[in-house]
PDB file of N, CA and C in Angstrom:
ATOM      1  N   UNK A   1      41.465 128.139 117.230  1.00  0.00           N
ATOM      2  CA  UNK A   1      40.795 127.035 116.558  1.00  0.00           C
ATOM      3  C   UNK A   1      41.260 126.984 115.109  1.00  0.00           C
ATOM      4  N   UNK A   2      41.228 125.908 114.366  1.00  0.00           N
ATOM      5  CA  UNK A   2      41.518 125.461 113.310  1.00  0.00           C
ATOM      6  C   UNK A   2      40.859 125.703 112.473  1.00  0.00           C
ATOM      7  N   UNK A   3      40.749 125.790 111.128  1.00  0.00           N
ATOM      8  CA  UNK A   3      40.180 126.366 109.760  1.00  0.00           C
ATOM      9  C   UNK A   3      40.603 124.944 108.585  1.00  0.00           C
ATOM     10  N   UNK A   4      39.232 124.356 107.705  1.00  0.00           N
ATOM     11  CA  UNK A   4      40.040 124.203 106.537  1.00  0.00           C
ATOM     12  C   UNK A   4      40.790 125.072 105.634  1.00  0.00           C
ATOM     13  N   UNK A   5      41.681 124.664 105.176  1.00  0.00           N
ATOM     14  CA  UNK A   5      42.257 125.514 104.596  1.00  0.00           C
ATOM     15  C   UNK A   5      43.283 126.480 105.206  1.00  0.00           C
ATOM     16  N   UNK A   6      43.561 125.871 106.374  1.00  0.00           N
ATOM     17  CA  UNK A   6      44.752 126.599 106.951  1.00  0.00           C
ATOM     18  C   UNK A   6      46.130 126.038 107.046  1.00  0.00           C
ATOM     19  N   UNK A   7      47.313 126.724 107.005  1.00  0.00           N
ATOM     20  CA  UNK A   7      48.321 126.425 106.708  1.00  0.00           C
ATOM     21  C   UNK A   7      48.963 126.391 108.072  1.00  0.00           C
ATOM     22  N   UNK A   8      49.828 125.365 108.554  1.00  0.00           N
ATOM     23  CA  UNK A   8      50.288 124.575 109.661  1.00  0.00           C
ATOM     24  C   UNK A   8      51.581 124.071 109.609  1.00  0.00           C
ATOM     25  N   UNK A   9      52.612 124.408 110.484  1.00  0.00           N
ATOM     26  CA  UNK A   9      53.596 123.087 110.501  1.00  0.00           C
ATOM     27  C   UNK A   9      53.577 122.344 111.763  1.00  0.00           C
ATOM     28  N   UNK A  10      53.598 121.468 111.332  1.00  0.00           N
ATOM     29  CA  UNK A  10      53.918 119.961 112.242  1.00  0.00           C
ATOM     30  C   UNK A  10      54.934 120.144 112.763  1.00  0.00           C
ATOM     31  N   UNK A  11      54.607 119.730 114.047  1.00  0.00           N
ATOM     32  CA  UNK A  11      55.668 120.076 115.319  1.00  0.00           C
ATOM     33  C   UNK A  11      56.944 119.255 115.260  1.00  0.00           C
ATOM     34  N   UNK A  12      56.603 117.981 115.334  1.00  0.00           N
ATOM     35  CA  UNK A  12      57.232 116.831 115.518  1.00  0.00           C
ATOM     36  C   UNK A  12      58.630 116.681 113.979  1.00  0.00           C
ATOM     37  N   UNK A  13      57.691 117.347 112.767  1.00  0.00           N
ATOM     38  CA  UNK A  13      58.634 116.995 111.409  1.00  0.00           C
ATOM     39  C   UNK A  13      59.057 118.435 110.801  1.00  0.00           C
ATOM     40  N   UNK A  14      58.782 119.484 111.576  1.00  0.00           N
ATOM     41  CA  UNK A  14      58.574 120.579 110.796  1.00  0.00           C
ATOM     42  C   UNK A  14      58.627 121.069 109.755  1.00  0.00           C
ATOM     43  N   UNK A  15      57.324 119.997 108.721  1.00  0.00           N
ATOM     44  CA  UNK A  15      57.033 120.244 107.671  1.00  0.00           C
ATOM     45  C   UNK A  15      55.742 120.859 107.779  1.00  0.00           C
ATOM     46  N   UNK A  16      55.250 121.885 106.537  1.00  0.00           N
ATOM     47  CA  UNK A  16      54.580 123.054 106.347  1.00  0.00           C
ATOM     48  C   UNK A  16      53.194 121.918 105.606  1.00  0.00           C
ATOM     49  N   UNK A  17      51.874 122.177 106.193  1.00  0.00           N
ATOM     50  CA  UNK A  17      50.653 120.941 105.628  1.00  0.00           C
ATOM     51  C   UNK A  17      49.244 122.122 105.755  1.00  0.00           C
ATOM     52  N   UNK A  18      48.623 121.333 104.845  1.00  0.00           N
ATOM     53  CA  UNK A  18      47.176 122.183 104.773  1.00  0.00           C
ATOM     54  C   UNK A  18      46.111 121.415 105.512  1.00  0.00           C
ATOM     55  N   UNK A  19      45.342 122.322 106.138  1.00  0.00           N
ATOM     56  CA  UNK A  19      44.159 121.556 107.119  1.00  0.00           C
ATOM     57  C   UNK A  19      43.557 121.414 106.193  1.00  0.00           C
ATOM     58  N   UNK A  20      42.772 119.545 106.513  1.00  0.00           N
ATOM     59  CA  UNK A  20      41.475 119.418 105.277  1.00  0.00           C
ATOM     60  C   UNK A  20      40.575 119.214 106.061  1.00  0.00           C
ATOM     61  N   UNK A  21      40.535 118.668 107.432  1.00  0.00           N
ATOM     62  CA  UNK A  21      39.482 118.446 108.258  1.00  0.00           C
ATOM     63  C   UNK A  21      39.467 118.831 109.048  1.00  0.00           C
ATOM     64  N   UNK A  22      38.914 118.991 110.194  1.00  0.00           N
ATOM     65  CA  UNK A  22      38.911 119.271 111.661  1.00  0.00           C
ATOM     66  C   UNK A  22      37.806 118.802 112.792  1.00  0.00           C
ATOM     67  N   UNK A  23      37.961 117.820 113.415  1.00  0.00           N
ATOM     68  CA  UNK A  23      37.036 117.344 114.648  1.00  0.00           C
ATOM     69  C   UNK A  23      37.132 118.191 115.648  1.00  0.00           C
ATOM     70  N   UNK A  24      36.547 118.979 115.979  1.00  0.00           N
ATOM     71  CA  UNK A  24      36.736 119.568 117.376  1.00  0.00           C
ATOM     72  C   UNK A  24      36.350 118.825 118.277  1.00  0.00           C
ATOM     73  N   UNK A  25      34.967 117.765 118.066  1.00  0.00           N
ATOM     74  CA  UNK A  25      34.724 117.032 119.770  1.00  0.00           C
ATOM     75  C   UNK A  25      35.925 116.161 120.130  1.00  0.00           C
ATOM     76  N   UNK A  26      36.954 116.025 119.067  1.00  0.00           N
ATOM     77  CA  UNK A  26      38.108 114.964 119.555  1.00  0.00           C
ATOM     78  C   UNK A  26      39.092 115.932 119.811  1.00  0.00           C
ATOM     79  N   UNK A  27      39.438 117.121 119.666  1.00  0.00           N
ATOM     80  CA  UNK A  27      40.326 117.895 119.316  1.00  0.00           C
ATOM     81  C   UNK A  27      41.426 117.606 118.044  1.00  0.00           C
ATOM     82  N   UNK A  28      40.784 117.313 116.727  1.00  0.00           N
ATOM     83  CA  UNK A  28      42.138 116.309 116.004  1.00  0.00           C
ATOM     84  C   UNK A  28      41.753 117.497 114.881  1.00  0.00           C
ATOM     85  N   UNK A  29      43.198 117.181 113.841  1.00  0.00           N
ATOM     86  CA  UNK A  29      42.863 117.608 112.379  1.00  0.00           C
ATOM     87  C   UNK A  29      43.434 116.798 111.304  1.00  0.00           C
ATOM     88  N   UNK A  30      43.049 116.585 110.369  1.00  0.00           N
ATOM     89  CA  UNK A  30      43.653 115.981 109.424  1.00  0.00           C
ATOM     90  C   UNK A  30      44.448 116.989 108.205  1.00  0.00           C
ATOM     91  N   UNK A  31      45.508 116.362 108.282  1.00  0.00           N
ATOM     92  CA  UNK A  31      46.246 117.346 107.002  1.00  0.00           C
ATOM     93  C   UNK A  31      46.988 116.840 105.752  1.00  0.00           C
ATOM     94  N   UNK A  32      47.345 117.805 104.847  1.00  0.00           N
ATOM     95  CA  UNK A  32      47.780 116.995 104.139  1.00  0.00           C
ATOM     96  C   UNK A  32      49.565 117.778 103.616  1.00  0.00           C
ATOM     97  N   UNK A  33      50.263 116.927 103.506  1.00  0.00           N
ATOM     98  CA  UNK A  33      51.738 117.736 103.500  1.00  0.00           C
ATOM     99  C   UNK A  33      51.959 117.602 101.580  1.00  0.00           C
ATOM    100  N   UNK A  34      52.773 118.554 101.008  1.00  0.00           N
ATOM    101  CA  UNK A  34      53.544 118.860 100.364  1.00  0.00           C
ATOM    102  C   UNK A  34      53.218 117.694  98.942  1.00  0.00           C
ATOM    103  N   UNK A  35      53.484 116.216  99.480  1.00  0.00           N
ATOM    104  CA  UNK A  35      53.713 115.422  98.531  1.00  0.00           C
ATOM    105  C   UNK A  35      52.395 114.416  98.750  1.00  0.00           C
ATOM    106  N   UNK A  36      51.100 115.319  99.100  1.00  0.00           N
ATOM    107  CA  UNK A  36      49.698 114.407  98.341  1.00  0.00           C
ATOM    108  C   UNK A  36      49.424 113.348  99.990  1.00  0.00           C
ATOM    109  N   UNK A  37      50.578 113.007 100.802  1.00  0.00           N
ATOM    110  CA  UNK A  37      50.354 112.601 101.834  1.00  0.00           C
ATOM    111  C   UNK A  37      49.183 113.025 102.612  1.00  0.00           C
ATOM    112  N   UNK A  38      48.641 112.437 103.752  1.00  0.00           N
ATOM    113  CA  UNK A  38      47.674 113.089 104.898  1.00  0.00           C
ATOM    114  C   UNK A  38      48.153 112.259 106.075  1.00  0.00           C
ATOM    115  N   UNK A  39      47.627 112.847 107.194  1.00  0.00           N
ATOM    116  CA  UNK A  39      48.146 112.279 108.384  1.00  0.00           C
ATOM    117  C   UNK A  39      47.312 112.974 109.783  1.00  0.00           C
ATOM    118  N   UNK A  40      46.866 112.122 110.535  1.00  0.00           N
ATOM    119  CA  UNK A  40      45.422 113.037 111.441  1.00  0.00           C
ATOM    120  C   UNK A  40      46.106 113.199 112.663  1.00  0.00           C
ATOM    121  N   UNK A  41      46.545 114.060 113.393  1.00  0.00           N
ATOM    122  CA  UNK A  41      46.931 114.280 114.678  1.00  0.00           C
ATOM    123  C   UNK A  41      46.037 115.430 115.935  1.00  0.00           C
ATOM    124  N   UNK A  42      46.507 115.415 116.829  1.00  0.00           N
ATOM    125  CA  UNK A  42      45.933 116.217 117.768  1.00  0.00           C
ATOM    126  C   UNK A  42      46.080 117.703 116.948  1.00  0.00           C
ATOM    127  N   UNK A  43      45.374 118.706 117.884  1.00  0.00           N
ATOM    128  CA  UNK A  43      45.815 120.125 118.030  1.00  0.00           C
ATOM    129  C   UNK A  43      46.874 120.675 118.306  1.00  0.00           C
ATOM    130  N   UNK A  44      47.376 119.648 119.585  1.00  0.00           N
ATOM    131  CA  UNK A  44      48.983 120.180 120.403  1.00  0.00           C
ATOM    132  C   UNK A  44      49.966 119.828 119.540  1.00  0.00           C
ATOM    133  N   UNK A  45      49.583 119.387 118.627  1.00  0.00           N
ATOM    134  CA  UNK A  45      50.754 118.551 117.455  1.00  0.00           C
ATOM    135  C   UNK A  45      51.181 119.076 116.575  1.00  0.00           C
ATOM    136  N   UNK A  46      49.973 120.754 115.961  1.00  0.00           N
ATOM    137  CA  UNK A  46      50.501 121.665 114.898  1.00  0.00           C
ATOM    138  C   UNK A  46      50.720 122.754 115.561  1.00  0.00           C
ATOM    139  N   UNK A  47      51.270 124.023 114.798  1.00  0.00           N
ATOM    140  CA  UNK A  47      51.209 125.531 114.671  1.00  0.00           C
ATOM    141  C   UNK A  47      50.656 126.086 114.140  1.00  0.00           C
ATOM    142  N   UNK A  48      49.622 126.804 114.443  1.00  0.00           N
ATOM    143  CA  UNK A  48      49.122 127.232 113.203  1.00  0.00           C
ATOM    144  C   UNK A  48      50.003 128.547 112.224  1.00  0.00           C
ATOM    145  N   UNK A  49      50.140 128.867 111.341  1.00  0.00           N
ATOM    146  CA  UNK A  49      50.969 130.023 110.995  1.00  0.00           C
ATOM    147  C   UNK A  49      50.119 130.948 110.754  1.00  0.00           C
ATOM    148  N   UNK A  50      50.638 132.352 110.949  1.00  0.00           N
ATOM    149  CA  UNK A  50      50.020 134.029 110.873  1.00  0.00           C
ATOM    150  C   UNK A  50      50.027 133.925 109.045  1.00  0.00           C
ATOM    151  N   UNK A  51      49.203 135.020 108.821  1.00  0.00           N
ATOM    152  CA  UNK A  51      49.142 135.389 108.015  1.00  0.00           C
ATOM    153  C   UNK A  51      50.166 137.021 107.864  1.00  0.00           C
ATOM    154  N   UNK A  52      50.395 137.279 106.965  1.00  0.00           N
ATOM    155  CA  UNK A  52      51.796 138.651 107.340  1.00  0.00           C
ATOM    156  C   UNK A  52      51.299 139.511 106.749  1.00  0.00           C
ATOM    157  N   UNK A  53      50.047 139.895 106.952  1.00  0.00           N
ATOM    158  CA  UNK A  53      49.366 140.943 106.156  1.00  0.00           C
ATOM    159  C   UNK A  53      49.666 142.374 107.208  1.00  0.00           C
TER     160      UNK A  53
END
């Protein structure tokens, strides 16, 4: 499951975006990439990335 504040790349552009929202009854998240953009897609649509601790 998804977190605000989690760091993601987009499948489709594989650019690196921060979760700001998250619907779970729809399965969607909204994010926002690099340059102030946002853009709301499914779950199956990001990665979420590890942390490398």
């Amino acid at each position: 499951m998804f977190e605000v504040k989690d760091i993601v790349t987009v499948n489709h552009n594989k650019e690196v975006a921060k979760v700001v929202t998250v619907n779970a009854r729809y399965s969607q998240i909204e994010v926002q990439y690099n340059d102030g953009s946002y853009e709301v897609m499914g779950f199956h649509k990001v990665t979420k990335q590890e942390d490398d601790k």
